[in-house]
C-alpha atoms as a PDB file:
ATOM      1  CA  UNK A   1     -60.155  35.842 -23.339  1.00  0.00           C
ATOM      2  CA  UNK A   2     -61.510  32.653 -22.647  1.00  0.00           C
ATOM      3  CA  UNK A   3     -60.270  31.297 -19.076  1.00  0.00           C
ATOM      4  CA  UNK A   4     -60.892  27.208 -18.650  1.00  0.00           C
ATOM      5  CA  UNK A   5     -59.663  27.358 -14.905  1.00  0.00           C
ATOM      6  CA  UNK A   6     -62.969  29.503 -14.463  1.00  0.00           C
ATOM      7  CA  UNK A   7     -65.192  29.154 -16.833  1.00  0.00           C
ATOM      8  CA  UNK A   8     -64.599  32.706 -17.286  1.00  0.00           C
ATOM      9  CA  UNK A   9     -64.451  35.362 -20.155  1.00  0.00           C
ATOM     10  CA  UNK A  10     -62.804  38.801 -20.125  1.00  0.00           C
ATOM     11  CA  UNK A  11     -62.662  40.799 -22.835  1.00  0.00           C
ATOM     12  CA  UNK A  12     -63.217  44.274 -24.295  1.00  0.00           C
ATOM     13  CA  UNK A  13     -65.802  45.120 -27.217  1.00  0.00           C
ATOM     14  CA  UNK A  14     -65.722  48.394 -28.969  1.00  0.00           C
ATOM     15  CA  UNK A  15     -69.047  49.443 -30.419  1.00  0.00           C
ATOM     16  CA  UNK A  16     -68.690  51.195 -33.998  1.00  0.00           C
ATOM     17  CA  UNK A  17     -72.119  53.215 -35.436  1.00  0.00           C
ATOM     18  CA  UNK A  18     -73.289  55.998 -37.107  1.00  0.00           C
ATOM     19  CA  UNK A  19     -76.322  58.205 -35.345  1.00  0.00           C
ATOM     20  CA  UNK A  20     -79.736  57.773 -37.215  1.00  0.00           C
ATOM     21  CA  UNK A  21     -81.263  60.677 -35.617  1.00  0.00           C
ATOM     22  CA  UNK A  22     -80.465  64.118 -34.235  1.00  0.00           C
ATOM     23  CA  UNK A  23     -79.759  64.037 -30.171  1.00  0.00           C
ATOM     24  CA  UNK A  24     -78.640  60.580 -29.890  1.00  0.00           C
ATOM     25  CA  UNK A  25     -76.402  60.385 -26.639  1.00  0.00           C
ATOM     26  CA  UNK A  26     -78.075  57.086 -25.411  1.00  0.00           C
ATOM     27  CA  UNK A  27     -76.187  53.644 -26.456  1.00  0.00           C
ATOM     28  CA  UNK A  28     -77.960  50.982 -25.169  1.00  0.00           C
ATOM     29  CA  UNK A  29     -76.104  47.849 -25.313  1.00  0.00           C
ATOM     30  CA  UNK A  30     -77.697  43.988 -24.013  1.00  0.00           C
ATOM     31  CA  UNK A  31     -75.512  42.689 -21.017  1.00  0.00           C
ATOM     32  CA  UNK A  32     -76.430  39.794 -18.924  1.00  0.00           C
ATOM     33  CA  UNK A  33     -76.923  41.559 -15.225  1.00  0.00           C
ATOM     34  CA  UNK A  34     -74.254  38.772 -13.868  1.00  0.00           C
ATOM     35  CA  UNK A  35     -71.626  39.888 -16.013  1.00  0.00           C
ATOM     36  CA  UNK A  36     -69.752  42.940 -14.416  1.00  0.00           C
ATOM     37  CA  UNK A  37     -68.997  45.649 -16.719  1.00  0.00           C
ATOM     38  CA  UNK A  38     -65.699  47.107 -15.822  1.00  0.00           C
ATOM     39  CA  UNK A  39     -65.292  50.779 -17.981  1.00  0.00           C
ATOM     40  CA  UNK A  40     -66.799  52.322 -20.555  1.00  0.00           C
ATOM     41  CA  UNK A  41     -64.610  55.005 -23.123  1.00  0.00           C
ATOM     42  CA  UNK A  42     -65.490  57.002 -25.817  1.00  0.00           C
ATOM     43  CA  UNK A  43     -61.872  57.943 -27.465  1.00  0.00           C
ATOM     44  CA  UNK A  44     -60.212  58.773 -24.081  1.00  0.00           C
ATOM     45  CA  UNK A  45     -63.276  60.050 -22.519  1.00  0.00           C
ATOM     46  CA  UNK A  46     -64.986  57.574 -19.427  1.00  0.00           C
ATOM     47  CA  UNK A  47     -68.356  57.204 -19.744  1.00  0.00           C
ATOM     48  CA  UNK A  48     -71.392  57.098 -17.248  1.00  0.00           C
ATOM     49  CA  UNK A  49     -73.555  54.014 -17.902  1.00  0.00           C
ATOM     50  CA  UNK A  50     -76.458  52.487 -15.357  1.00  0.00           C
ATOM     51  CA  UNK A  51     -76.985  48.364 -15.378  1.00  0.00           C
ATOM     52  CA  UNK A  52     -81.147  48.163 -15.777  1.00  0.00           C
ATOM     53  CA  UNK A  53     -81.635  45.018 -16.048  1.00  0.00           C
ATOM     54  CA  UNK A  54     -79.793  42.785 -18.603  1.00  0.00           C
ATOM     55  CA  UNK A  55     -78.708  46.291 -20.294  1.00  0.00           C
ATOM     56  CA  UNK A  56     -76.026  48.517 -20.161  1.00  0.00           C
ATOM     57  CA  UNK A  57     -77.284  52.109 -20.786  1.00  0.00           C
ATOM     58  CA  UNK A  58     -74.117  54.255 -21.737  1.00  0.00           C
ATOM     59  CA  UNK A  59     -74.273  58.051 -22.171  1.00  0.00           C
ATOM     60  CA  UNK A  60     -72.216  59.629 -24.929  1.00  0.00           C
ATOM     61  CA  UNK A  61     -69.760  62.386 -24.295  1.00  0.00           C
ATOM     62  CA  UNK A  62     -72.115  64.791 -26.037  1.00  0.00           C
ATOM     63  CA  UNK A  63     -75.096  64.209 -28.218  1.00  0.00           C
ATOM     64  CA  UNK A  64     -75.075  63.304 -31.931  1.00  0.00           C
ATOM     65  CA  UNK A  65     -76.945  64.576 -34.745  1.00  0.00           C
ATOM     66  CA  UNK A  66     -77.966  62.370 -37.406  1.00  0.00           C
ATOM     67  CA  UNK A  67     -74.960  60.801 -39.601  1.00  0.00           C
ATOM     68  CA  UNK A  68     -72.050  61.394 -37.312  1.00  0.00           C
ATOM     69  CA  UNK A  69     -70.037  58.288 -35.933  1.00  0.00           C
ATOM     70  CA  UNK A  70     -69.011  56.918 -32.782  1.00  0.00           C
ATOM     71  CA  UNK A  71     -66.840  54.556 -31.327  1.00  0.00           C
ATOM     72  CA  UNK A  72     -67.688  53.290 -27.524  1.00  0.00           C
ATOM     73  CA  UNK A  73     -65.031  50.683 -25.717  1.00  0.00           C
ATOM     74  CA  UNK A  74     -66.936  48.170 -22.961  1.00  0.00           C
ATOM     75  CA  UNK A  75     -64.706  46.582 -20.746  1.00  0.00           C
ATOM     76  CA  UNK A  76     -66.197  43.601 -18.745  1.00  0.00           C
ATOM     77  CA  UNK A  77     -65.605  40.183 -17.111  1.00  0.00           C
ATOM     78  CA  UNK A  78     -67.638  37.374 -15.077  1.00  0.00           C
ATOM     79  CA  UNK A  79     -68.811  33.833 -15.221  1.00  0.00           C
ATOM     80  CA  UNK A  80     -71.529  33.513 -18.448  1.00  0.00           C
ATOM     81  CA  UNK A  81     -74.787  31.868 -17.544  1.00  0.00           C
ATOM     82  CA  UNK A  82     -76.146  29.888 -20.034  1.00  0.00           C
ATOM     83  CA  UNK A  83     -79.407  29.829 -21.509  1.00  0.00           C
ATOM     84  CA  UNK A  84     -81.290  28.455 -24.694  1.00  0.00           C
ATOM     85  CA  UNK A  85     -79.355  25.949 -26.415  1.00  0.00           C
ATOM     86  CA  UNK A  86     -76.425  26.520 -24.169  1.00  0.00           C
ATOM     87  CA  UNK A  87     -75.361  29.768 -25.361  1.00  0.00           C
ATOM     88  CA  UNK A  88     -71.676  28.910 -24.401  1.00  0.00           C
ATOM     89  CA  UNK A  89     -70.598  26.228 -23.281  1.00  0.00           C
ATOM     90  CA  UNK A  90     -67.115  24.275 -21.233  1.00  0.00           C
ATOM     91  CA  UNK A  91     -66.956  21.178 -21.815  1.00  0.00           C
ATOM     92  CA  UNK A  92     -64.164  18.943 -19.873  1.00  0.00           C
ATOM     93  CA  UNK A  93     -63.643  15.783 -21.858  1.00  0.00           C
ATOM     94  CA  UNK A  94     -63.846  12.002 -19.993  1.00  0.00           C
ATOM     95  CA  UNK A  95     -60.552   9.635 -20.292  1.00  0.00           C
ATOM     96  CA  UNK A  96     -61.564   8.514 -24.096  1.00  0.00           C
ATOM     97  CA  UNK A  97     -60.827  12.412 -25.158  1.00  0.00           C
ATOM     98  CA  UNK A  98     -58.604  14.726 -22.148  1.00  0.00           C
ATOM     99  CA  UNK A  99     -58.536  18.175 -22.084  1.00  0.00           C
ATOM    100  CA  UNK A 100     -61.438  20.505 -22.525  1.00  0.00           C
ATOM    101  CA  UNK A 101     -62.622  23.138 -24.549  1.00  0.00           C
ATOM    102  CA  UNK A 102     -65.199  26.038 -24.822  1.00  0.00           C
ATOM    103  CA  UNK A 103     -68.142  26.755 -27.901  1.00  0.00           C
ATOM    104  CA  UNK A 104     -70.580  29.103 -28.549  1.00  0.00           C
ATOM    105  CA  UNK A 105     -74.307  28.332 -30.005  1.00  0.00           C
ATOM    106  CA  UNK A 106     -76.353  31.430 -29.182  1.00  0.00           C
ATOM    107  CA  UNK A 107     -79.251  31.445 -31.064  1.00  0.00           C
ATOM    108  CA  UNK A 108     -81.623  32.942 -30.893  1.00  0.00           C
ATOM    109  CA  UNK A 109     -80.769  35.498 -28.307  1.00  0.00           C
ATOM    110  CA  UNK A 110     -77.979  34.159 -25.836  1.00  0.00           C
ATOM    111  CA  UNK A 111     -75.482  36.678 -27.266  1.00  0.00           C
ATOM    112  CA  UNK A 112     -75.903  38.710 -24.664  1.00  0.00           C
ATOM    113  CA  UNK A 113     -74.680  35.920 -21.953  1.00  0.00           C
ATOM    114  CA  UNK A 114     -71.160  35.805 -23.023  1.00  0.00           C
ATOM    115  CA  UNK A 115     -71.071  39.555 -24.616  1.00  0.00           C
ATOM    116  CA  UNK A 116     -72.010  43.037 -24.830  1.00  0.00           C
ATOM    117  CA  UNK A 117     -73.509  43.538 -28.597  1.00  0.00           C
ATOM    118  CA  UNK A 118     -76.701  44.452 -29.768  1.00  0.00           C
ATOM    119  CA  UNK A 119     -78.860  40.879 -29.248  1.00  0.00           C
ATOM    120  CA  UNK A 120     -81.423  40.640 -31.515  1.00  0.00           C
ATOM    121  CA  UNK A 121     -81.753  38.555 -34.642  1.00  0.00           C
ATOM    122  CA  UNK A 122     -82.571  41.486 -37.074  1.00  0.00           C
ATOM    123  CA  UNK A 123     -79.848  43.554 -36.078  1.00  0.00           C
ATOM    124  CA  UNK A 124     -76.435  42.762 -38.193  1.00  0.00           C
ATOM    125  CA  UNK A 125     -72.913  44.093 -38.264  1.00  0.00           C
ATOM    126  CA  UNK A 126     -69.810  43.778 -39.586  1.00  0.00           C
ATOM    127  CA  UNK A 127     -67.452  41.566 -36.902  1.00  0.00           C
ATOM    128  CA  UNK A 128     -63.810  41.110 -36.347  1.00  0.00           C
ATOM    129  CA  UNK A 129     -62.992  39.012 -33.467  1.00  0.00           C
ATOM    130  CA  UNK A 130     -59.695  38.916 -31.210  1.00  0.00           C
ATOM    131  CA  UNK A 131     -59.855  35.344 -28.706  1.00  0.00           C
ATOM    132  CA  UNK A 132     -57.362  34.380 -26.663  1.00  0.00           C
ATOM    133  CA  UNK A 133     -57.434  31.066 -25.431  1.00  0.00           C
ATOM    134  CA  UNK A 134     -54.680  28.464 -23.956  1.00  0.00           C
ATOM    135  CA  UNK A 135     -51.496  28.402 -26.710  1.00  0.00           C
ATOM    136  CA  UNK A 136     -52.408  24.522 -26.909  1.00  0.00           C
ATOM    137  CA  UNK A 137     -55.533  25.084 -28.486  1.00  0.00           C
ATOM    138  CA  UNK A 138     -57.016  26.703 -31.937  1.00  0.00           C
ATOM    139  CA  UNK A 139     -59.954  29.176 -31.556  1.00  0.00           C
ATOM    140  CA  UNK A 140     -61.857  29.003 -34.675  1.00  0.00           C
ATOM    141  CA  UNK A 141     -64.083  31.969 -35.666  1.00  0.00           C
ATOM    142  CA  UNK A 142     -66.433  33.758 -38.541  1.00  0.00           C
ATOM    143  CA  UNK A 143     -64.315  34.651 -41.513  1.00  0.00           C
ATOM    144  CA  UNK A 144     -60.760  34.547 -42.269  1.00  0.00           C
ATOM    145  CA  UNK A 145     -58.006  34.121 -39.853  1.00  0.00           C
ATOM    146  CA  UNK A 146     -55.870  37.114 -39.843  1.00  0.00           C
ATOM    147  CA  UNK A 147     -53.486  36.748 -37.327  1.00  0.00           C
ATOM    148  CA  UNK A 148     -52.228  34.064 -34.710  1.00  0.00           C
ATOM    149  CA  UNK A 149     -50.215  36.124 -31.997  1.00  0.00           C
ATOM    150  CA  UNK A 150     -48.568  33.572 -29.339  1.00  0.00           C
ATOM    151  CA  UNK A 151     -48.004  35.263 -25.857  1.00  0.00           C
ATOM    152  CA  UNK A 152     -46.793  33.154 -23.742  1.00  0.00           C
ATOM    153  CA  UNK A 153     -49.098  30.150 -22.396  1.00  0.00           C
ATOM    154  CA  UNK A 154     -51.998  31.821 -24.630  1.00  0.00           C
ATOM    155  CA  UNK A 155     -52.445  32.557 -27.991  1.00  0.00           C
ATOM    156  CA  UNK A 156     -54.928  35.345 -30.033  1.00  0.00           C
ATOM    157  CA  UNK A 157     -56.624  34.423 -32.748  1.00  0.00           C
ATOM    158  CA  UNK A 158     -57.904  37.492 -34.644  1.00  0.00           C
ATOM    159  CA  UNK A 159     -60.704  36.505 -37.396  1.00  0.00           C
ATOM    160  CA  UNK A 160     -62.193  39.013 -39.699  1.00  0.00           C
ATOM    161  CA  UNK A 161     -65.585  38.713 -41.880  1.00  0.00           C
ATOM    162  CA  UNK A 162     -66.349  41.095 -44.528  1.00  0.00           C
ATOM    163  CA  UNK A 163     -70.560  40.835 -44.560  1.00  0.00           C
ATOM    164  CA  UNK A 164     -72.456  42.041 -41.838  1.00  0.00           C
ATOM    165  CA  UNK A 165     -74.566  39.145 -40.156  1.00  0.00           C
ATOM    166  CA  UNK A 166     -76.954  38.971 -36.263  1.00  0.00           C
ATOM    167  CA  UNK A 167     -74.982  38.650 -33.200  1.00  0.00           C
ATOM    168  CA  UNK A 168     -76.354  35.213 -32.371  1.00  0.00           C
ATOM    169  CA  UNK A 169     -74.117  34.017 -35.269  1.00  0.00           C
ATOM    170  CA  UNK A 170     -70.829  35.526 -33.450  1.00  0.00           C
ATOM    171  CA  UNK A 171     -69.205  32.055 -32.513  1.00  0.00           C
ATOM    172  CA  UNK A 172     -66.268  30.398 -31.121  1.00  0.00           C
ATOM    173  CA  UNK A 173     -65.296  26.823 -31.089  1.00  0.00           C
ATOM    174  CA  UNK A 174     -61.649  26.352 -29.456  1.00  0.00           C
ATOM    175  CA  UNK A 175     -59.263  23.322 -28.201  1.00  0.00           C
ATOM    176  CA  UNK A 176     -57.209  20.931 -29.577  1.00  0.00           C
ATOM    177  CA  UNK A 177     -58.523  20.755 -33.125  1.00  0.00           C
ATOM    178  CA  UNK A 178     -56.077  19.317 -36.256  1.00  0.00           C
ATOM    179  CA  UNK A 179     -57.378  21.367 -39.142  1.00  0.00           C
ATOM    180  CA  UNK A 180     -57.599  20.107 -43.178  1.00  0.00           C
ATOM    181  CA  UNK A 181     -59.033  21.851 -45.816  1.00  0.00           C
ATOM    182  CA  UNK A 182     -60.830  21.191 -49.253  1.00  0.00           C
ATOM    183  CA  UNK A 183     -61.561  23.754 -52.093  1.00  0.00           C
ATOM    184  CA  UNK A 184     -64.510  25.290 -53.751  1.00  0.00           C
ATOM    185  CA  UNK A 185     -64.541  26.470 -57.422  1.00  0.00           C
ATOM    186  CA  UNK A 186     -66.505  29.717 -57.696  1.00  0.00           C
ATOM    187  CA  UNK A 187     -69.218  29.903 -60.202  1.00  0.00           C
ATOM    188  CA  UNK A 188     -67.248  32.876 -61.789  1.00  0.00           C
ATOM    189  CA  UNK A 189     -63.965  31.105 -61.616  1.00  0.00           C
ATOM    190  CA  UNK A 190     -61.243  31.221 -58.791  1.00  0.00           C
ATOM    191  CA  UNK A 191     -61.143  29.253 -55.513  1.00  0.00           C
ATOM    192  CA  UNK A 192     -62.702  29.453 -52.306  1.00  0.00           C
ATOM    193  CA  UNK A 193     -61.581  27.461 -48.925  1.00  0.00           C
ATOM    194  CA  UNK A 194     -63.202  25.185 -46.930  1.00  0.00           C
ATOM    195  CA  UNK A 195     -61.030  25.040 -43.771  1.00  0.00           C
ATOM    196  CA  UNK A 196     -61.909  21.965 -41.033  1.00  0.00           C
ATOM    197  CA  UNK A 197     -61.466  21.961 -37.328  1.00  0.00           C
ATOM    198  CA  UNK A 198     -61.730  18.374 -35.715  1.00  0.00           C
ATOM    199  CA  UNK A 199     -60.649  16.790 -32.884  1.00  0.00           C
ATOM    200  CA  UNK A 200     -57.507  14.696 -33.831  1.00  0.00           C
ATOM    201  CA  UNK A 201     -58.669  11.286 -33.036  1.00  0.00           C
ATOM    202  CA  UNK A 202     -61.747  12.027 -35.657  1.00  0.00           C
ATOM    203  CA  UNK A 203     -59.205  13.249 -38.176  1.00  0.00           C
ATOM    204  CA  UNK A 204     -59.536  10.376 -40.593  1.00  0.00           C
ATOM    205  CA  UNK A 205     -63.688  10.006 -40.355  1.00  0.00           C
ATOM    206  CA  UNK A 206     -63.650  13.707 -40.957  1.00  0.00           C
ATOM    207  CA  UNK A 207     -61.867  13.403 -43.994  1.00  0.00           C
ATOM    208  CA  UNK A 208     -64.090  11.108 -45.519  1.00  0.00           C
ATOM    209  CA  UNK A 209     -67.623  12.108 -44.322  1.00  0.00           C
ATOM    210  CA  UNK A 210     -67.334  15.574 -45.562  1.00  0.00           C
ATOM    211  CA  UNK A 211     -66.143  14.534 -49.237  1.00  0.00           C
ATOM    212  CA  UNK A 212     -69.201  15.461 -50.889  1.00  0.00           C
ATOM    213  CA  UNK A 213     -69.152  19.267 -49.358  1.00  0.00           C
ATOM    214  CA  UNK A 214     -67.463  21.080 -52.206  1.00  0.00           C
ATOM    215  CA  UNK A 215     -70.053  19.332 -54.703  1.00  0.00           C
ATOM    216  CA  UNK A 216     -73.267  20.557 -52.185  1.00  0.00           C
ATOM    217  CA  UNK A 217     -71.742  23.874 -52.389  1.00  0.00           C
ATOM    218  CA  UNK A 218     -71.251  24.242 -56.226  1.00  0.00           C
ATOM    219  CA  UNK A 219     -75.023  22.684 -56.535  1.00  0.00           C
ATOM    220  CA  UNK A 220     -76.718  25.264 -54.066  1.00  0.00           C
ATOM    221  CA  UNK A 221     -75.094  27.985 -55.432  1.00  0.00           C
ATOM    222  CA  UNK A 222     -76.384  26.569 -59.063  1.00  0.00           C
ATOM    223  CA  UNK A 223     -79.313  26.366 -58.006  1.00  0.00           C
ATOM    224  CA  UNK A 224     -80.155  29.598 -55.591  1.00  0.00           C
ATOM    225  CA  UNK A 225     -76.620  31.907 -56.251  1.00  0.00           C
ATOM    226  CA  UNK A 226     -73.205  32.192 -55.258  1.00  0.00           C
ATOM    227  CA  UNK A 227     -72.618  31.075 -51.899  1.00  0.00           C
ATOM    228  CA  UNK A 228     -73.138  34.617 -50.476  1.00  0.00           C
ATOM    229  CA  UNK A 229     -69.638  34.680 -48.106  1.00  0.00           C
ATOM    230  CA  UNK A 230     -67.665  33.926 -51.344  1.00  0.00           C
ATOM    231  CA  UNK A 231     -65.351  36.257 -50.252  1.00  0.00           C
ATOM    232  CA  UNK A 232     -63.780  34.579 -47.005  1.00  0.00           C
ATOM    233  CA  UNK A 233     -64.707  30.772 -46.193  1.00  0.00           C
ATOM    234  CA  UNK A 234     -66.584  27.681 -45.579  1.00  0.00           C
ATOM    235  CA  UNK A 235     -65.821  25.700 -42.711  1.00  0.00           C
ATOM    236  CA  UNK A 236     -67.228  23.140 -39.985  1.00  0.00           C
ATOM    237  CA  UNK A 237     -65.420  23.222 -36.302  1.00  0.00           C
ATOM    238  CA  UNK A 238     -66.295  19.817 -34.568  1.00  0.00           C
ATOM    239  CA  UNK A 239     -68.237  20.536 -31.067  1.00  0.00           C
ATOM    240  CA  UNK A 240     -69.760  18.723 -28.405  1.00  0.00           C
ATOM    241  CA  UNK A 241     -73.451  19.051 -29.168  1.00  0.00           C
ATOM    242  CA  UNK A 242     -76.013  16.797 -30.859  1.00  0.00           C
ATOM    243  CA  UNK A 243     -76.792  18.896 -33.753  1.00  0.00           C
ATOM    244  CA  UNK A 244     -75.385  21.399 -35.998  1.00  0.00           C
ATOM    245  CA  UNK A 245     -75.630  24.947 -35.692  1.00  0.00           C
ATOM    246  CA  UNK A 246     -75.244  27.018 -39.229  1.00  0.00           C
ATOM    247  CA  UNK A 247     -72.829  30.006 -37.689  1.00  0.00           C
ATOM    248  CA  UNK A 248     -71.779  32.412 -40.587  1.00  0.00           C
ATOM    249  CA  UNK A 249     -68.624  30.800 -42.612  1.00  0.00           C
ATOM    250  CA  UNK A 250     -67.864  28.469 -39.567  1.00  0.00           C
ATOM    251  CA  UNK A 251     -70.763  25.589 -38.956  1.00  0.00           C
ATOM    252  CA  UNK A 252     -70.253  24.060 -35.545  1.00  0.00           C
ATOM    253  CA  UNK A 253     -70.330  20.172 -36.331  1.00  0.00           C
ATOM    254  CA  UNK A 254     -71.968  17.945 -33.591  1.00  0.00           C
ATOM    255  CA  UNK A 255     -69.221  14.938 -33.280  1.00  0.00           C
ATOM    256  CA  UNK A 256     -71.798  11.850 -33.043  1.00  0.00           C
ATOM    257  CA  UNK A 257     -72.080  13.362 -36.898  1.00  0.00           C
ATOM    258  CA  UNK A 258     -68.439  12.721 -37.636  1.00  0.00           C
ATOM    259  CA  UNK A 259     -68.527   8.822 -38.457  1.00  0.00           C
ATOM    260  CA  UNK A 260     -66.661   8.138 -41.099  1.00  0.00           C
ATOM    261  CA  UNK A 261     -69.806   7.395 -43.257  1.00  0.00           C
ATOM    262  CA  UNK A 262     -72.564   9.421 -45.093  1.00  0.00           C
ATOM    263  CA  UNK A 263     -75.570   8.896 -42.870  1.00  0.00           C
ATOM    264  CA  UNK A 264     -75.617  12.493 -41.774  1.00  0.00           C
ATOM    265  CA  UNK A 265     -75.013  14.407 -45.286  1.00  0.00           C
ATOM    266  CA  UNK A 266     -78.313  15.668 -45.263  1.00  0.00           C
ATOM    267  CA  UNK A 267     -77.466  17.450 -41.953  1.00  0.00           C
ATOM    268  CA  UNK A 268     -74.137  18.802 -44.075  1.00  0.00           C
ATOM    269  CA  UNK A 269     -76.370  20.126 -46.702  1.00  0.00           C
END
């Protein structure tokens, strides 16, 4: 969950994985030291687990030989420190644009501000992502969308992608967004989407700067092979940075980009 009011996130991650060796019982798990880490589980089981550093060192119930599975809950909290590009980011809007909103850009290792995951830019896994955010807004994520579950003066957005891809593409790009969507023709036939999140008062210039998207993708993918998340989406989430940042499925889009014009299609490509 995503808290404006503070700045804050709480959340819980669970930790799926298969042993590679015989006598694993360490998990060790990267953890900004300012974030406070709450519980660890293991099925039903509470687990010990020492803060060195910007780690969280977990010991398993019992140790695991080589090809067994396990499953480890981390509960947590706090106030994320940025670092790098602004790993994540609160932005409160001026009088041309109210409200606020939160984003994510953590490459290439500011994962570990905002989460506990494994941060390192080799290291991939398969993601499915649960935020909760204020009901007014739209929490964009990697993937497909799910599930929207309203409770209350929040809603959940759950989004789900199928490949496995670095922690440092885990995003999220949330407020007031109006969404619109094109479509891309797969090389093999069939239809792909390419789903939009921009700030309503850039709704029109949206719509015409990203025109020539579905034709970039069909020429890439022509050129180099089908555009390798196929499977779920394309998509661009407007944000309040200067660039563009290439997260898996769900480019955040700088919005001094979003003009109207074509000036900035090479950045789009």
């Amino acid at each position: 969950e995503f808290i404006p009011t503070t700045r804050g996130v709480t959340g819980s991650v669970t930790v799926t994985g298969t042993s590679l060796v015989n006598g694993f019982q360490h998990l060790v798990l990267d953890l900004m030291a300012n974030m406070n880490v709450t519980i660890v589980r293991q099925d039903a089981t509470n687990l010990t687990f020492t803060r060195p550093g910007d780690l969280i060192d977990i010991t398993l119930d019992q140790p695991l030989n080589a090809g067994q599975t396990f499953a480890v809950q981390v509960d947590y909290n706090g106030i994320p420190d940025p670092t790098g590009f602004g790993s994540i980011d609160w932005t409160k809007f001026g009088s041309g644009r109210p409200g606020s909103m939160v984003s994510t850009l953590s490459e290439p290792d500011g994962a570990k501000t905002w989460w506990p995951c494994k941060d390192r830019p080799d290291d991939k896994a398969t993601v499915e992502e649960r935020w909760t955010v204020p009901s007014t807004w739209t929490a964009t994520g990697n993937g497909l969308l799910t599930a929207t579950i309203p409770n209350g003066s929040k809603t959940q957005y759950q989004w789900l992608l199928h490949d496995p891809i670095p922690t440092y593409l885990v995003s999220i790009a949330a407020t007031v967004y109006s969404k619109f969507s094109q479509t891309y023709t797969k090389l093999a036939g069939g239809t792909m989407p390419i789903d939009h999140y921009v700030y309503p008062e850039h709704l029109a210039n949206a719509q015409a700067s990203f025109t020539p998207l579905p034709a970039m993708i069909t020429f890439y993918a022509q050129k180099f092979g089908e555009y390798p998340f196929v499977e779920d989406k394309y998509g661009m989430s407007e944000f309040p940075w200067s660039g563009a940042m290439e997260h898996a499925t769900n480019t955040s889009y700088g919005y001094q980009l979003i003009n109207g014009g074509h000036n900035y299609d090479y950045i789009m490509a």
